[in-house]
PDB file of N, CA and C in Angstrom:
ATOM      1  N   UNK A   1     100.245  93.661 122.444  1.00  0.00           N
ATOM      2  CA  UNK A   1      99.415  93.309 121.323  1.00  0.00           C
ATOM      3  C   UNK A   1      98.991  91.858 121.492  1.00  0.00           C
ATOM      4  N   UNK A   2      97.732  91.730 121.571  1.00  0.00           N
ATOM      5  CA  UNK A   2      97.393  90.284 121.399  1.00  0.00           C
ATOM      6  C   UNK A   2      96.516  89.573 120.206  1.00  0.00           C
ATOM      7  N   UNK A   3      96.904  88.969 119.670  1.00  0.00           N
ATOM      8  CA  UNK A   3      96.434  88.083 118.392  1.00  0.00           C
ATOM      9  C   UNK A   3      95.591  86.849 118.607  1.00  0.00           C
ATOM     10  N   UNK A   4      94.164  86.816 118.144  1.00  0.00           N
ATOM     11  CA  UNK A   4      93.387  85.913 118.544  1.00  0.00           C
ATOM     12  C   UNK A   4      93.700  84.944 117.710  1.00  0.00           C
ATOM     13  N   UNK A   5      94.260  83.218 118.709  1.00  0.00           N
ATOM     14  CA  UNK A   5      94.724  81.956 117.789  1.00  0.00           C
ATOM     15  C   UNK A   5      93.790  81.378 117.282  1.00  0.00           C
ATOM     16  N   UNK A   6      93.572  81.207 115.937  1.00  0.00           N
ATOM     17  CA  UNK A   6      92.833  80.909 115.319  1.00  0.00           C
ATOM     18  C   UNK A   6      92.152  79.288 115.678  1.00  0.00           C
ATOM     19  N   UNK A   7      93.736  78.349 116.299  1.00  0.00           N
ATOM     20  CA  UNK A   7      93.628  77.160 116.381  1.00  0.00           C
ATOM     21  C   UNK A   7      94.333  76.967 117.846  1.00  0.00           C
ATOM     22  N   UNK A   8      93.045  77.224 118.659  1.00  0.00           N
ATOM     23  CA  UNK A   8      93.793  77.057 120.288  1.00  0.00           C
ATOM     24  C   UNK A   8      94.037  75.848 120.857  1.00  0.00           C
ATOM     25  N   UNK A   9      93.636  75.037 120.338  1.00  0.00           N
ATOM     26  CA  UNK A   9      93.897  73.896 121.149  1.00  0.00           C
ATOM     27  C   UNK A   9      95.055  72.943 121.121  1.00  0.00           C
ATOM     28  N   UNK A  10      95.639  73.375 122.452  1.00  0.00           N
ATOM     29  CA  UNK A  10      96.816  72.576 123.074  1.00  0.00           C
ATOM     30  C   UNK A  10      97.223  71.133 122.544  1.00  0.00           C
ATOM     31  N   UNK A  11      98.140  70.541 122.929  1.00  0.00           N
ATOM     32  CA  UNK A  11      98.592  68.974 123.009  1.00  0.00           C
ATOM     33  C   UNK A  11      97.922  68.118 123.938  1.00  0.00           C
ATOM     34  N   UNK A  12      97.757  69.077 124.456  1.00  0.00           N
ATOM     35  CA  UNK A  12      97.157  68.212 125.781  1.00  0.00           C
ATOM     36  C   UNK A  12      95.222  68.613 126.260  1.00  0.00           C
ATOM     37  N   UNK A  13      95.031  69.251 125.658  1.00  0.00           N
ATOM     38  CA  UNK A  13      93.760  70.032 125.602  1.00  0.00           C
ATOM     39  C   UNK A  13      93.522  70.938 125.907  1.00  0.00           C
ATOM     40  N   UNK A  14      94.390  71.603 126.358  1.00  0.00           N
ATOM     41  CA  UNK A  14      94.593  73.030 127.183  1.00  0.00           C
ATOM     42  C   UNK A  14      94.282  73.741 126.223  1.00  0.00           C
ATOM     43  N   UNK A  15      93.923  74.951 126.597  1.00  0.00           N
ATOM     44  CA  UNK A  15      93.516  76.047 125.837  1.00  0.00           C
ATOM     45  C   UNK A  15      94.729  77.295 125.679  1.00  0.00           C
ATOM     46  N   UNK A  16      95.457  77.128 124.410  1.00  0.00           N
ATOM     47  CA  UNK A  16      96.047  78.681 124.107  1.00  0.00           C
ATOM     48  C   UNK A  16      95.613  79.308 123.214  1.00  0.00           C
ATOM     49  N   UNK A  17      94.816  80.708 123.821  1.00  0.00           N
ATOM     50  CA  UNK A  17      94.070  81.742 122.936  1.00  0.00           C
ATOM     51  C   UNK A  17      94.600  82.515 122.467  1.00  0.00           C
ATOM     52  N   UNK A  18      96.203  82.818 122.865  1.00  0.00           N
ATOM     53  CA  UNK A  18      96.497  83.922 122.030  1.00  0.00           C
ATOM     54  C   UNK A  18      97.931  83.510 121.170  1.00  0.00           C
ATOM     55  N   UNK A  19      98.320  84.522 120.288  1.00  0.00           N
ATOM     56  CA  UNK A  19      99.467  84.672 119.597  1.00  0.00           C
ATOM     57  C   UNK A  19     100.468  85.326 120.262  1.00  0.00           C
ATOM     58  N   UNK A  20     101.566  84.978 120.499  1.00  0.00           N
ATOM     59  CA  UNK A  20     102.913  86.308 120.806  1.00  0.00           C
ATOM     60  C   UNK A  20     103.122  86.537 118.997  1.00  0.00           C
ATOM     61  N   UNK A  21     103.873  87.587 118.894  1.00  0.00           N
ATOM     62  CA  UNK A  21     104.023  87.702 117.200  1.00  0.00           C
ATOM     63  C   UNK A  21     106.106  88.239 117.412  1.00  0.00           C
ATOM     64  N   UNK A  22     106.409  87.416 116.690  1.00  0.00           N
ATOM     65  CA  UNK A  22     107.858  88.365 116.635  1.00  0.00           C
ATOM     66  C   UNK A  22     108.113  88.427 114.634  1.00  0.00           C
ATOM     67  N   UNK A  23     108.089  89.724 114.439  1.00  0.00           N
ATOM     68  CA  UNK A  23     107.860  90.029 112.937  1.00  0.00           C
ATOM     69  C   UNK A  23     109.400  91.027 112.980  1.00  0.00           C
ATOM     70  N   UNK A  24     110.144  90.745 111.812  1.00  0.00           N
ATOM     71  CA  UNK A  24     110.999  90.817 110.874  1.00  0.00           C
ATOM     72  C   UNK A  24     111.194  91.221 109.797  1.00  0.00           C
ATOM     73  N   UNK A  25     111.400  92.271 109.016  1.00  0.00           N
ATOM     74  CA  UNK A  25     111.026  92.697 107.767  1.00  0.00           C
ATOM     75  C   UNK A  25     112.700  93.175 107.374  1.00  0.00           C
ATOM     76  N   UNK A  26     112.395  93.457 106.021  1.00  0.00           N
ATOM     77  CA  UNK A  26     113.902  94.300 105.077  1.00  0.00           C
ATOM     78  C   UNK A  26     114.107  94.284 104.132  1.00  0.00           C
ATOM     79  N   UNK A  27     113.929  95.869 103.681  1.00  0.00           N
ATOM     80  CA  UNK A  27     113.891  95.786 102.102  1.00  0.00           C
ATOM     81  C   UNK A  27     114.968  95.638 101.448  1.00  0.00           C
ATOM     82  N   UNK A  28     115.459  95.424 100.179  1.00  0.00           N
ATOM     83  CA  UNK A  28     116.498  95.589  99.993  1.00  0.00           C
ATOM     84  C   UNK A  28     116.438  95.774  98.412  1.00  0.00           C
ATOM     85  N   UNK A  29     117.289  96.608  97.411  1.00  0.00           N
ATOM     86  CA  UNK A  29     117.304  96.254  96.269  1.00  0.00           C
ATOM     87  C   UNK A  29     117.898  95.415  95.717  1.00  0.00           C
ATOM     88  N   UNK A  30     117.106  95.261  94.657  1.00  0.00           N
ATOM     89  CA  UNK A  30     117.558  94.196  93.922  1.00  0.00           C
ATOM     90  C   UNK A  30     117.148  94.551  92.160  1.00  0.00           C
ATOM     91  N   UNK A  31     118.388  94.899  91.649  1.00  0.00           N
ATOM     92  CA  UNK A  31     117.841  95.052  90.362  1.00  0.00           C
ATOM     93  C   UNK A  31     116.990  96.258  90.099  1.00  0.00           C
ATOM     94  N   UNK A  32     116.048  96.094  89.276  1.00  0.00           N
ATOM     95  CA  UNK A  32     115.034  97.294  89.373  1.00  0.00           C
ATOM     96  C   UNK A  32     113.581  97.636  90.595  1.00  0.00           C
ATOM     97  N   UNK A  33     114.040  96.311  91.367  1.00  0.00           N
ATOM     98  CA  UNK A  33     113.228  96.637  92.592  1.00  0.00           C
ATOM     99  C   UNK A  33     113.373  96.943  93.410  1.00  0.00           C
ATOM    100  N   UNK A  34     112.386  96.855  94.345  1.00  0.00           N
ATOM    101  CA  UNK A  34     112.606  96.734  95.789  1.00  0.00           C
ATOM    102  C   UNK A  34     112.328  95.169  96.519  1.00  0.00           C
ATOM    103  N   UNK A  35     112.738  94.500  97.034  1.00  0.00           N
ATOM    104  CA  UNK A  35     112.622  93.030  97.467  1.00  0.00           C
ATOM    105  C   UNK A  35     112.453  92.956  99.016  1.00  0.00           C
ATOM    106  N   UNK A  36     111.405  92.243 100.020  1.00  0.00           N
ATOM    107  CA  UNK A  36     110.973  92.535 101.208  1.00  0.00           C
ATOM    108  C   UNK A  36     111.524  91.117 101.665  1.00  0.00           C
ATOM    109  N   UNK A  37     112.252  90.901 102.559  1.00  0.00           N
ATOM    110  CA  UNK A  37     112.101  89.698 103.224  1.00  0.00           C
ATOM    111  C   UNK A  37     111.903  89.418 104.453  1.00  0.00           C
ATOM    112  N   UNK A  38     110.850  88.512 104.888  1.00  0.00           N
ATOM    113  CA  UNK A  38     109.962  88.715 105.528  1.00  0.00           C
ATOM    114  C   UNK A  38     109.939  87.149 107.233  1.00  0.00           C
ATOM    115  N   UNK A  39     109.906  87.764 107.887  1.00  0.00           N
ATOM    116  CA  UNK A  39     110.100  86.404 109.040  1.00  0.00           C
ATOM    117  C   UNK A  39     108.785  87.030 110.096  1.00  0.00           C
ATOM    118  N   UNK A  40     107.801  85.970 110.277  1.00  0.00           N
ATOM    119  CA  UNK A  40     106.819  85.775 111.244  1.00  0.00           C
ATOM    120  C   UNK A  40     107.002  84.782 111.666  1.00  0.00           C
ATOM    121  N   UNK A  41     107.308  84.354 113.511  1.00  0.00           N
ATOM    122  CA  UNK A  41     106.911  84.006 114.405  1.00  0.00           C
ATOM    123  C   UNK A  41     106.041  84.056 115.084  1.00  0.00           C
ATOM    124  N   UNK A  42     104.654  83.088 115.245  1.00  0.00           N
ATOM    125  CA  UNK A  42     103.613  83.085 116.169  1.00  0.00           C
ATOM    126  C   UNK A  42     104.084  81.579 117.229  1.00  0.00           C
ATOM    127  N   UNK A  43     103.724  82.225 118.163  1.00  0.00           N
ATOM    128  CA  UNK A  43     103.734  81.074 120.025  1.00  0.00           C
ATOM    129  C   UNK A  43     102.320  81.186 120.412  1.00  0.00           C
ATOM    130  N   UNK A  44     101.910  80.251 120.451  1.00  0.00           N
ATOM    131  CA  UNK A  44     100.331  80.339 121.777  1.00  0.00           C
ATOM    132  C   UNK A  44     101.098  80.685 122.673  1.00  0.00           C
ATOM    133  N   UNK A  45     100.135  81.221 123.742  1.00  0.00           N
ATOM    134  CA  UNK A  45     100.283  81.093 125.220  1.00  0.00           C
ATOM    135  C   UNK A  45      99.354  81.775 125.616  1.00  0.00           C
ATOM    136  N   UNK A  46      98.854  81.703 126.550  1.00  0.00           N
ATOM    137  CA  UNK A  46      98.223  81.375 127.983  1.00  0.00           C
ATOM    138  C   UNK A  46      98.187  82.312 128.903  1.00  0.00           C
ATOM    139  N   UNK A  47      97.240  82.954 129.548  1.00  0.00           N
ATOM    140  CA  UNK A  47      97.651  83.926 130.704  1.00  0.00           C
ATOM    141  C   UNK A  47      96.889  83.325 131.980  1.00  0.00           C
ATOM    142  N   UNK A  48      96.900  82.784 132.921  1.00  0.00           N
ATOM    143  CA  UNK A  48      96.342  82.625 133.998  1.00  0.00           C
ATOM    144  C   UNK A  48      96.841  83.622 135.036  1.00  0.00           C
ATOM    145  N   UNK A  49      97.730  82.957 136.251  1.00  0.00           N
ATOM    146  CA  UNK A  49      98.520  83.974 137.577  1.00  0.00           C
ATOM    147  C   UNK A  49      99.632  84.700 136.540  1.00  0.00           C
ATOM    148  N   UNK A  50     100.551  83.685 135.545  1.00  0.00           N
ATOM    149  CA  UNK A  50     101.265  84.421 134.562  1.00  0.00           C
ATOM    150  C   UNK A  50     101.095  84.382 133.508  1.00  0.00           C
ATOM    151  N   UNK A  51     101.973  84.220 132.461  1.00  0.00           N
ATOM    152  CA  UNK A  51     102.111  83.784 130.924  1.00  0.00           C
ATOM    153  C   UNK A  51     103.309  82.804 130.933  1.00  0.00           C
ATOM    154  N   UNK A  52     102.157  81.791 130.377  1.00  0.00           N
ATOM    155  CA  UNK A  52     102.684  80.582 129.680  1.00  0.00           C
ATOM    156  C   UNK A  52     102.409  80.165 128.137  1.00  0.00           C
ATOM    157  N   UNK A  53     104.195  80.134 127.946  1.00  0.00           N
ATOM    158  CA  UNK A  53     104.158  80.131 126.516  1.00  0.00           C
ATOM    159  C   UNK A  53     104.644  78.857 126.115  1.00  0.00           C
ATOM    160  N   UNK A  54     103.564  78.314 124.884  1.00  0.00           N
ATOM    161  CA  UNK A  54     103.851  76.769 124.457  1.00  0.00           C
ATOM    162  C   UNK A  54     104.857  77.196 123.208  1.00  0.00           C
ATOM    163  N   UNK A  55     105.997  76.870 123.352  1.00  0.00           N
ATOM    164  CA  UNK A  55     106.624  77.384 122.458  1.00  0.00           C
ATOM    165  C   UNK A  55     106.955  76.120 121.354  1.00  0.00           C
ATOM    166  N   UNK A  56     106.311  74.545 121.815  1.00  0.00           N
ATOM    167  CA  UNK A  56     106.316  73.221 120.466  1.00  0.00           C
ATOM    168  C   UNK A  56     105.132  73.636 119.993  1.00  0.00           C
ATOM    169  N   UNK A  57     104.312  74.329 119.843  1.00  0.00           N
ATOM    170  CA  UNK A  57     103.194  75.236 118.626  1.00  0.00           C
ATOM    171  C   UNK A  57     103.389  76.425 118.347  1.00  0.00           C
ATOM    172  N   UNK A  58     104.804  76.298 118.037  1.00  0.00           N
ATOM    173  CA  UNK A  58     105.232  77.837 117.317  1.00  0.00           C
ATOM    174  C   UNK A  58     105.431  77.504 115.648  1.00  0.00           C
ATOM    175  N   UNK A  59     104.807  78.410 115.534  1.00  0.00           N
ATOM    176  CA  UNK A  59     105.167  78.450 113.882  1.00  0.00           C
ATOM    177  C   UNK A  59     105.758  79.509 113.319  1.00  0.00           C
ATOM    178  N   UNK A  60     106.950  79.107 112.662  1.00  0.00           N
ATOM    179  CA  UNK A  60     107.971  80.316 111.568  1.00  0.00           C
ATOM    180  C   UNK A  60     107.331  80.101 110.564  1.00  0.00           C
ATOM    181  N   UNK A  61     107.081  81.604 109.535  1.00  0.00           N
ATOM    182  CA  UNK A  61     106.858  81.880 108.006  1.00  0.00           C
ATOM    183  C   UNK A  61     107.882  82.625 107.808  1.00  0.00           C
ATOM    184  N   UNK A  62     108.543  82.077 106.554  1.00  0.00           N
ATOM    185  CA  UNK A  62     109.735  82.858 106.127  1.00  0.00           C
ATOM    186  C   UNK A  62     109.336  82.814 104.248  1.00  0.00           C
ATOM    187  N   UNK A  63     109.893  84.159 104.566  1.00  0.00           N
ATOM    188  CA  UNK A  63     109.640  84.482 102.636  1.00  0.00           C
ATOM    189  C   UNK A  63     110.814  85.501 101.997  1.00  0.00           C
ATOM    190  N   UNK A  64     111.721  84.683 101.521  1.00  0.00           N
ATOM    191  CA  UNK A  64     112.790  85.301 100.950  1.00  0.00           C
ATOM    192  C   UNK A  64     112.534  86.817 100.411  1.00  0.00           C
ATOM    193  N   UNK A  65     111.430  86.562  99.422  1.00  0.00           N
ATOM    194  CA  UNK A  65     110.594  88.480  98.719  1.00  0.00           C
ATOM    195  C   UNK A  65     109.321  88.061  99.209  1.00  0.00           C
ATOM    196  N   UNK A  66     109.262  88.615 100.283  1.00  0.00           N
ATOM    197  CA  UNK A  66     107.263  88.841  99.953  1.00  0.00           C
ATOM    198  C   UNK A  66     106.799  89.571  99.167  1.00  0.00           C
ATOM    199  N   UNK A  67     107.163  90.100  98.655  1.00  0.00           N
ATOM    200  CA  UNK A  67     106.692  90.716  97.633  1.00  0.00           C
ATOM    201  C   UNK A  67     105.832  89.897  96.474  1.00  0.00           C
ATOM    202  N   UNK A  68     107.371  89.358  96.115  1.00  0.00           N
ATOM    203  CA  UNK A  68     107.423  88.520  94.461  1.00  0.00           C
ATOM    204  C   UNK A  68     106.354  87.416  95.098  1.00  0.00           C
ATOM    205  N   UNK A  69     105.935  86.632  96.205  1.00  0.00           N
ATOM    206  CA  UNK A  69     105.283  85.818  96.439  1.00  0.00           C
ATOM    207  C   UNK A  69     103.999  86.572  96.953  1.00  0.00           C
ATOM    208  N   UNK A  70     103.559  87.476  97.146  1.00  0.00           N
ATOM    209  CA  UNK A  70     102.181  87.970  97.491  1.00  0.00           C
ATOM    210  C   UNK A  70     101.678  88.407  96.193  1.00  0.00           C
ATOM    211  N   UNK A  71     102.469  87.825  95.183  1.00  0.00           N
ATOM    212  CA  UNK A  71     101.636  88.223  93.474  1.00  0.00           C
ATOM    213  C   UNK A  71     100.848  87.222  93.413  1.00  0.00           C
ATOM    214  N   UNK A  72     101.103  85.601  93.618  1.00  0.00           N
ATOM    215  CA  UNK A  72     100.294  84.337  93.766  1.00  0.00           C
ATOM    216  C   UNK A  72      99.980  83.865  94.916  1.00  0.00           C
ATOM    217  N   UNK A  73     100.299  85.081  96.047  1.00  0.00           N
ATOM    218  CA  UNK A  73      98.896  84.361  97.524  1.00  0.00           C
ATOM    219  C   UNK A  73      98.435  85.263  97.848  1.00  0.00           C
ATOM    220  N   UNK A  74      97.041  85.936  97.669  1.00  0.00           N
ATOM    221  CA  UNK A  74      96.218  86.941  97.911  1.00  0.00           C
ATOM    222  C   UNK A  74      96.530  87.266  99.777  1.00  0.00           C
ATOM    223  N   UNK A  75      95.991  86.624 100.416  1.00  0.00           N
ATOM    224  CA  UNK A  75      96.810  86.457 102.033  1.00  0.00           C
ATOM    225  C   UNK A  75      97.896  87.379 102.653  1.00  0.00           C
ATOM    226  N   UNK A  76      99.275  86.707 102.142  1.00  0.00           N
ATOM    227  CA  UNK A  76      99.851  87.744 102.570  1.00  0.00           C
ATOM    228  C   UNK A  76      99.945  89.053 101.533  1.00  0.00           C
ATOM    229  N   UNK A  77      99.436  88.892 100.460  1.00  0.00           N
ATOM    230  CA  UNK A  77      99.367  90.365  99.985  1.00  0.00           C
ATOM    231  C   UNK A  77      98.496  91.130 100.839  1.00  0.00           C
ATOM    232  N   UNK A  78      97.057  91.007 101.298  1.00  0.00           N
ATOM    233  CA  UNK A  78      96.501  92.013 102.413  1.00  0.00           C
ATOM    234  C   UNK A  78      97.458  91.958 103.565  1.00  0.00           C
ATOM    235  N   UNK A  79      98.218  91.027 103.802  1.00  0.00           N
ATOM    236  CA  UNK A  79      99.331  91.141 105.177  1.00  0.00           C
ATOM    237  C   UNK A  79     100.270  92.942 105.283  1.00  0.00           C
ATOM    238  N   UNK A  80     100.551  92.406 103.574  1.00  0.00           N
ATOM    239  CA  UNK A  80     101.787  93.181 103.406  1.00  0.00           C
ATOM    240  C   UNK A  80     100.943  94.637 102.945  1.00  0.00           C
ATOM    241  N   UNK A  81     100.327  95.061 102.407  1.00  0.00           N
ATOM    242  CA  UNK A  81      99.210  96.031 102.468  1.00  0.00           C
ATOM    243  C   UNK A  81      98.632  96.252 103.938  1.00  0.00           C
ATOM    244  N   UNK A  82      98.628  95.873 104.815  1.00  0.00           N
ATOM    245  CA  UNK A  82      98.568  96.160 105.856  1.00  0.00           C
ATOM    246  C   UNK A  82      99.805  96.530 106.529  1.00  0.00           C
ATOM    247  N   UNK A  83     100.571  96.151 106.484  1.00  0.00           N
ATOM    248  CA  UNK A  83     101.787  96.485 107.115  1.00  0.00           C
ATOM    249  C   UNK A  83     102.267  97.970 106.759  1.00  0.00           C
ATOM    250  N   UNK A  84     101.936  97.976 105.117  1.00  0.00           N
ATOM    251  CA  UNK A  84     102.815  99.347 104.917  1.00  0.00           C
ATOM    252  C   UNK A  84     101.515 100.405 105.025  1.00  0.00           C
ATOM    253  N   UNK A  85     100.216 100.147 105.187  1.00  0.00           N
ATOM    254  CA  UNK A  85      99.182 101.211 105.970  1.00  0.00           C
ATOM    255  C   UNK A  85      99.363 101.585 106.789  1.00  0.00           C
ATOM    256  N   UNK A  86      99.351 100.826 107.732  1.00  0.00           N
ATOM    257  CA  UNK A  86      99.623 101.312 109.233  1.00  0.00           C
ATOM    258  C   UNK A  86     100.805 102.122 109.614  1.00  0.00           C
ATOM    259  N   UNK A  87     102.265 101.166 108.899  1.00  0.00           N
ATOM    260  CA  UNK A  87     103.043 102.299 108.719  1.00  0.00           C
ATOM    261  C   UNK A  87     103.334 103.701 108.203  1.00  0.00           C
ATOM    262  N   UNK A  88     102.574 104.343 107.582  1.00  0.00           N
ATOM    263  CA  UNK A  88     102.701 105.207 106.713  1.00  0.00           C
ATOM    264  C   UNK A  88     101.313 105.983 107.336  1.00  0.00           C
ATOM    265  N   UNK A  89     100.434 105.099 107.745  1.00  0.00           N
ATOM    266  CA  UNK A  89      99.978 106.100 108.986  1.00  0.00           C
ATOM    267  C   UNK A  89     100.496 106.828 109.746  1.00  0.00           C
ATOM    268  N   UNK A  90     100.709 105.786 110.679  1.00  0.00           N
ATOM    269  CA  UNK A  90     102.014 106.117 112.224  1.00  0.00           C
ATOM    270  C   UNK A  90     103.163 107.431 111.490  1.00  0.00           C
ATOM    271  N   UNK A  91     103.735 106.964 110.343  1.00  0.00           N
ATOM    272  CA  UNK A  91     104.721 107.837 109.949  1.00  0.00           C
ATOM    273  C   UNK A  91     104.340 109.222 109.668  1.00  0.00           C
ATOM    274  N   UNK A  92     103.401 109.495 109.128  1.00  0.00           N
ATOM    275  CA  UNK A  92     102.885 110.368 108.288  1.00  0.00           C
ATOM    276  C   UNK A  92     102.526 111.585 109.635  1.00  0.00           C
ATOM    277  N   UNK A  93     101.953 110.945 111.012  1.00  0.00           N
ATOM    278  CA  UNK A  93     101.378 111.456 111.824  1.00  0.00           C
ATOM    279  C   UNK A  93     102.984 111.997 112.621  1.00  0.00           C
ATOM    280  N   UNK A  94     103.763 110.952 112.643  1.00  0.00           N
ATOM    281  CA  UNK A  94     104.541 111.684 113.616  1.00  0.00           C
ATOM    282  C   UNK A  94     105.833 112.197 112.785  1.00  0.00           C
ATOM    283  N   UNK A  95     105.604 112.264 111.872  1.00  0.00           N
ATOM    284  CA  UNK A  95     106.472 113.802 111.184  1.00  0.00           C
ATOM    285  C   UNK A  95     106.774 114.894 111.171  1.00  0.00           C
TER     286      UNK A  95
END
């Protein structure tokens, strides 16, 4: 899977165009809900002869409930609406 970086440009001027993604999810209850907590990792890197990954322009998002916080950031609410589409695609199909 490759993720086009929105903001490629290196430390040094180099160009990293893409995202690696390492995503994390888990629901859990809580009370009368359900509560998601949520970990995204994005890395630039680079493909020339190999892959080179700048891993001092990595950025962690961590969200205790995404849930309870995608009520006041529209953003990751299409994130998280996306996430459980696709899943429930995929699922639905290979049932």
């Amino acid at each position: 899977m490759a993720i086009v970086n929105p903001q490629p440009d290196g430390p040094d001027g180099s160009l990293w165009p893409w995202l690696a993604v390492s995503l994390s999810l888990m629901t859990r209850a809580e009370g009368p809900v359900m509560a998601l907590s949520l970990a995204v990792t994005l890395t630039p890197y680079q493909v020339s002869d190999d892959i080179q990954m700048l891993p001092q322009g990595q950025r962690v998002l961590l969200w205790g409930d995404a849930v309870k916080a995608s009520a006041e950031d529209p953003k990751l609410a299409r994130f998280l609406q996306a996430i459980e589409t696709a899943g429930q695609a995929y699922l639905s199909e290979v049932a």
